[in-house]
C-alpha atoms as a PDB file:
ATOM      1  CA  UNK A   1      18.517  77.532  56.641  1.00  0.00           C
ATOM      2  CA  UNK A   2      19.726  78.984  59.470  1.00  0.00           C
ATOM      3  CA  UNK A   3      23.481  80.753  59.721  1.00  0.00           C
ATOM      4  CA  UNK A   4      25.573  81.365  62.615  1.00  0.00           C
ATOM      5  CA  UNK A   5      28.792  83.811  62.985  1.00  0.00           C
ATOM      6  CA  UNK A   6      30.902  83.190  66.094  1.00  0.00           C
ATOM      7  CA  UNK A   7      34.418  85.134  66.205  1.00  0.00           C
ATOM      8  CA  UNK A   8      36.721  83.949  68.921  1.00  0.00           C
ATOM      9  CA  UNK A   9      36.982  85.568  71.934  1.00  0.00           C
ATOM     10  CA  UNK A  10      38.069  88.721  73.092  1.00  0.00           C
ATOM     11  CA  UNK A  11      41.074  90.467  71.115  1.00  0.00           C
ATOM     12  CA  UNK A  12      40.106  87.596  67.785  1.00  0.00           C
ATOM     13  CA  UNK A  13      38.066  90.631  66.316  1.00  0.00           C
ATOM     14  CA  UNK A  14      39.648  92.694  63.488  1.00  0.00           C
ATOM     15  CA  UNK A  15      38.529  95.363  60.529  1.00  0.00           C
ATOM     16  CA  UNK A  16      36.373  93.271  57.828  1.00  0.00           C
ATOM     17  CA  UNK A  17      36.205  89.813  58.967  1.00  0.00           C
ATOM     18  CA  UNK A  18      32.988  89.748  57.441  1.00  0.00           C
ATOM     19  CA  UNK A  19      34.518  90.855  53.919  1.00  0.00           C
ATOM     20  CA  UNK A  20      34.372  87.489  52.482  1.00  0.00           C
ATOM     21  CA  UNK A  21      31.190  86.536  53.107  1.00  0.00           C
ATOM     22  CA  UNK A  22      29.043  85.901  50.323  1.00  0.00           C
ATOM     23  CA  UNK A  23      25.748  88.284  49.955  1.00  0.00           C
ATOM     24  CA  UNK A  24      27.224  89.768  53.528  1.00  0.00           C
ATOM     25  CA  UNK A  25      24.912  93.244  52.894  1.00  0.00           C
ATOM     26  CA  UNK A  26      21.484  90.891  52.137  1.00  0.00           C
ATOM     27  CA  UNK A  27      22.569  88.865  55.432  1.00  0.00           C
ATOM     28  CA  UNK A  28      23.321  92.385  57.415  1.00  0.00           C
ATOM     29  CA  UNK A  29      20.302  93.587  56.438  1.00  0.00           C
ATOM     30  CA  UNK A  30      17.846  90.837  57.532  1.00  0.00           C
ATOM     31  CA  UNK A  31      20.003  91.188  60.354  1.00  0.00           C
ATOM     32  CA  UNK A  32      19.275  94.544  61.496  1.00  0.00           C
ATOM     33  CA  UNK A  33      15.456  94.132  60.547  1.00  0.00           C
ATOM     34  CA  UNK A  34      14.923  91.220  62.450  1.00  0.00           C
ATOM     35  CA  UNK A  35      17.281  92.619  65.636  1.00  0.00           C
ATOM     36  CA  UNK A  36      15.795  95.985  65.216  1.00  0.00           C
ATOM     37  CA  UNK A  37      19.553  97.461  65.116  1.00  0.00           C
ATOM     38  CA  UNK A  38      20.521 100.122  63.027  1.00  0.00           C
ATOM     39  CA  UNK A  39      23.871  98.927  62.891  1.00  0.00           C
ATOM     40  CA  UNK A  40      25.903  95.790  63.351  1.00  0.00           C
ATOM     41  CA  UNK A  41      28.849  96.616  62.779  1.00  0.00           C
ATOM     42  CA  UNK A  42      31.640  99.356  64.570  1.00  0.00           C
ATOM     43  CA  UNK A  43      33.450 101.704  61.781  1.00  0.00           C
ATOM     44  CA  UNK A  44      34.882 103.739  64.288  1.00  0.00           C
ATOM     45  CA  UNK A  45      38.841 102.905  63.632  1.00  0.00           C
ATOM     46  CA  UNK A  46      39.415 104.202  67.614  1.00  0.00           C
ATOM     47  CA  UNK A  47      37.993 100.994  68.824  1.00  0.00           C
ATOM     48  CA  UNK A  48      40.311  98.511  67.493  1.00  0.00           C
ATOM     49  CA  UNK A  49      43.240 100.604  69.168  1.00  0.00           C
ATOM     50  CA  UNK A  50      41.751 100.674  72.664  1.00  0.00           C
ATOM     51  CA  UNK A  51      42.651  98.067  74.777  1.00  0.00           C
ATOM     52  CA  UNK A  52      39.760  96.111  76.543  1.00  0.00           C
ATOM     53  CA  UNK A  53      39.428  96.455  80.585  1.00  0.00           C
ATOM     54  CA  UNK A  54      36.725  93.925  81.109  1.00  0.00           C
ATOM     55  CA  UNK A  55      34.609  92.348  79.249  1.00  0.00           C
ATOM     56  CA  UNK A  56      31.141  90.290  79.969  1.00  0.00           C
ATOM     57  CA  UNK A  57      30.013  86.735  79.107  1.00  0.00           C
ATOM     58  CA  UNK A  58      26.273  86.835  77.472  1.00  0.00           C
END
């Protein structure tokens, strides 16, 4: 099975939207292993207070 996570665009991100995902930190951790990443996810509280000057389409 593959699984997917899309969050809306920009501004539609907020502190734990992952929280209610089931077996999130198994899922996070395959994550980073198979991305390489040491983390996923931003804890630094700063970045949800700064407003966004541009962003880029991947």
């Amino acid at each position: 099975m593959k699984i997917l996570f899309t969050f809306p665009g920009q501004g539609g991100q907020r502190p734990g939207m992952l929280a209610m995902i089931p077996d999130r930190e198994a899922i996070l951790t395959r994550a980073r292993a198979v991305l390489g990443m040491k983390s996923l996810l931003s804890i630094a509280p700063m970045r949800y207070n700064t407003p966004v000057r541009s962003s880029s389409v991947c």
